[in-house]
Protein backbone atom coordinates (compact mmCIF):
# COMPACT_ATOMS: atom_id res chain seq x y z
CA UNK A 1 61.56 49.90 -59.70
CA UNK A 2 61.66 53.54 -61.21
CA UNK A 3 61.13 55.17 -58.31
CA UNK A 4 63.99 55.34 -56.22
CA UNK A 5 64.07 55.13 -52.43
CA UNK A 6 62.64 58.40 -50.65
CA UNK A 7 61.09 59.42 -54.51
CA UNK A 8 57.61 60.44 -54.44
CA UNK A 9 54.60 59.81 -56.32
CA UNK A 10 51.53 62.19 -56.57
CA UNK A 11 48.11 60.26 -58.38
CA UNK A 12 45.28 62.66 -59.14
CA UNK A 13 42.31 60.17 -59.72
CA UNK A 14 38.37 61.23 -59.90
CA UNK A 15 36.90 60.21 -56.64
CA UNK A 16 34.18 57.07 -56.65
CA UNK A 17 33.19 58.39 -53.25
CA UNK A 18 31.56 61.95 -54.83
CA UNK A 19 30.21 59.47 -57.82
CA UNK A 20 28.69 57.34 -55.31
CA UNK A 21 27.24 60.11 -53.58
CA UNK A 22 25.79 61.51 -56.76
CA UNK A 23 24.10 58.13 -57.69
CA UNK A 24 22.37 57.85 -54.08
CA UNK A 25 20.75 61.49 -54.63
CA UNK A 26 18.64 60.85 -56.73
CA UNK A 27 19.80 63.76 -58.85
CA UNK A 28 23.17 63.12 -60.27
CA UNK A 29 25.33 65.79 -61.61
CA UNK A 30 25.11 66.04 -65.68
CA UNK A 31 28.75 65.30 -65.13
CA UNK A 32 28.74 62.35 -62.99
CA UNK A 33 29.50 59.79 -66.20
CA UNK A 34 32.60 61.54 -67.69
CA UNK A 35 33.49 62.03 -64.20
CA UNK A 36 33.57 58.04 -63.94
CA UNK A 37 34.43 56.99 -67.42
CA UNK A 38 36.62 60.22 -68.73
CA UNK A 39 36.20 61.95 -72.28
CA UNK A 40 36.37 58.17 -74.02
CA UNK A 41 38.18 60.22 -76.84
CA UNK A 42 41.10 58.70 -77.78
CA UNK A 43 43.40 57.44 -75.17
CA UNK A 44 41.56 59.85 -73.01
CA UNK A 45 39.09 57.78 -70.62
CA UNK A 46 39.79 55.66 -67.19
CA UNK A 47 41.09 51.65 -67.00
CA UNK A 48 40.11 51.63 -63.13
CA UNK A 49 38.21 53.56 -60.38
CA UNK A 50 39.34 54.78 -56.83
CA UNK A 51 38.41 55.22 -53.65
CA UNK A 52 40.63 56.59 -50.89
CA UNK A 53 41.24 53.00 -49.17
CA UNK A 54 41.83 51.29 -52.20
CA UNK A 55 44.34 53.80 -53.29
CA UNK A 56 45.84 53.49 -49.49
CA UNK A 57 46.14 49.92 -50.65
CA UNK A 58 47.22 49.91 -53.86
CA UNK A 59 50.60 52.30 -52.43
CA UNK A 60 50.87 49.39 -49.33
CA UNK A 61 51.32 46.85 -52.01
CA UNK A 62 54.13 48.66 -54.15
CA UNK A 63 56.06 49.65 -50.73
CA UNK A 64 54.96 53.34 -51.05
CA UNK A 65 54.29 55.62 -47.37
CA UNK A 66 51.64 57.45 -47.93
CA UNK A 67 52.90 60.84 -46.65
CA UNK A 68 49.22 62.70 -47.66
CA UNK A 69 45.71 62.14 -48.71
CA UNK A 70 43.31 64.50 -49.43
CA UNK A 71 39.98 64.63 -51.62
CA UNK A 72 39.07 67.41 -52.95
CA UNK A 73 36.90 69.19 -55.80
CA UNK A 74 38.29 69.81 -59.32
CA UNK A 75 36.74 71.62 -62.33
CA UNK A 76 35.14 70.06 -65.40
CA UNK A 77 33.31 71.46 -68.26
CA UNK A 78 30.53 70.09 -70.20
CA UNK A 79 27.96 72.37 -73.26
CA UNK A 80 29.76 75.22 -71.55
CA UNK A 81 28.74 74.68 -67.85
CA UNK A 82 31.05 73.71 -65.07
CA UNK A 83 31.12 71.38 -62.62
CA UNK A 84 32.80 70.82 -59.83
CA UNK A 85 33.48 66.90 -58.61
CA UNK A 86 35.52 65.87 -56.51
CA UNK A 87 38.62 64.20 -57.30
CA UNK A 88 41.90 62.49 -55.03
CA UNK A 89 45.28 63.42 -54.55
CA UNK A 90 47.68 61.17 -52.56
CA UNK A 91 50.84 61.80 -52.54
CA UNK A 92 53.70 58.10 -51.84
CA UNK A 93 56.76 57.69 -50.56
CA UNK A 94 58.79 55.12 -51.52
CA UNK A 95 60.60 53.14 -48.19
């Protein structure tokens, strides 16, 4: 394991929840796509989506506390207007 007992781990992740929420409006947010798929430049786009309990779940399996949880909006640009979707930050201990 790299992280040693009592180390930490922070993951910042774009929240499914908000993209969810944006789907069901009936008017998404202009942003809602590169909020769920990233940039797709490069190396720069997403492998996986989260939610809150599947993060929660994901730190169970790998022996990591989850010492806080919190979602929370984050700024993103796009033709020069910004948005503002929300993203996660959980922060693991490991036992």
């Amino acid at each position: 394991s790299i992280l040693k007992p009592g180390g930490e781990l922070h993951v910042h992740v774009p929240a499914l929840e908000w993209a969810i929420d944006e789907i069901y409006s009936g008017k998404p947010s202009p942003i809602l796509l590169l909020h769920i798929f990233g940039p797709q430049m490069g190396k720069d786009f997403w492998l996986s989506g989260f939610t809150m309990e599947r993060l929660r779940i994901s730190f169970m399996k790998v022996d990591l506390e989850t010492r806080w949880a919190r979602m929370y909006p984050y700024t993103m640009s796009i033709n020069d207007q910004e948005f503002k979707p929300d993203q996660l930050h959980i922060i693991g201990v490991k036992k």
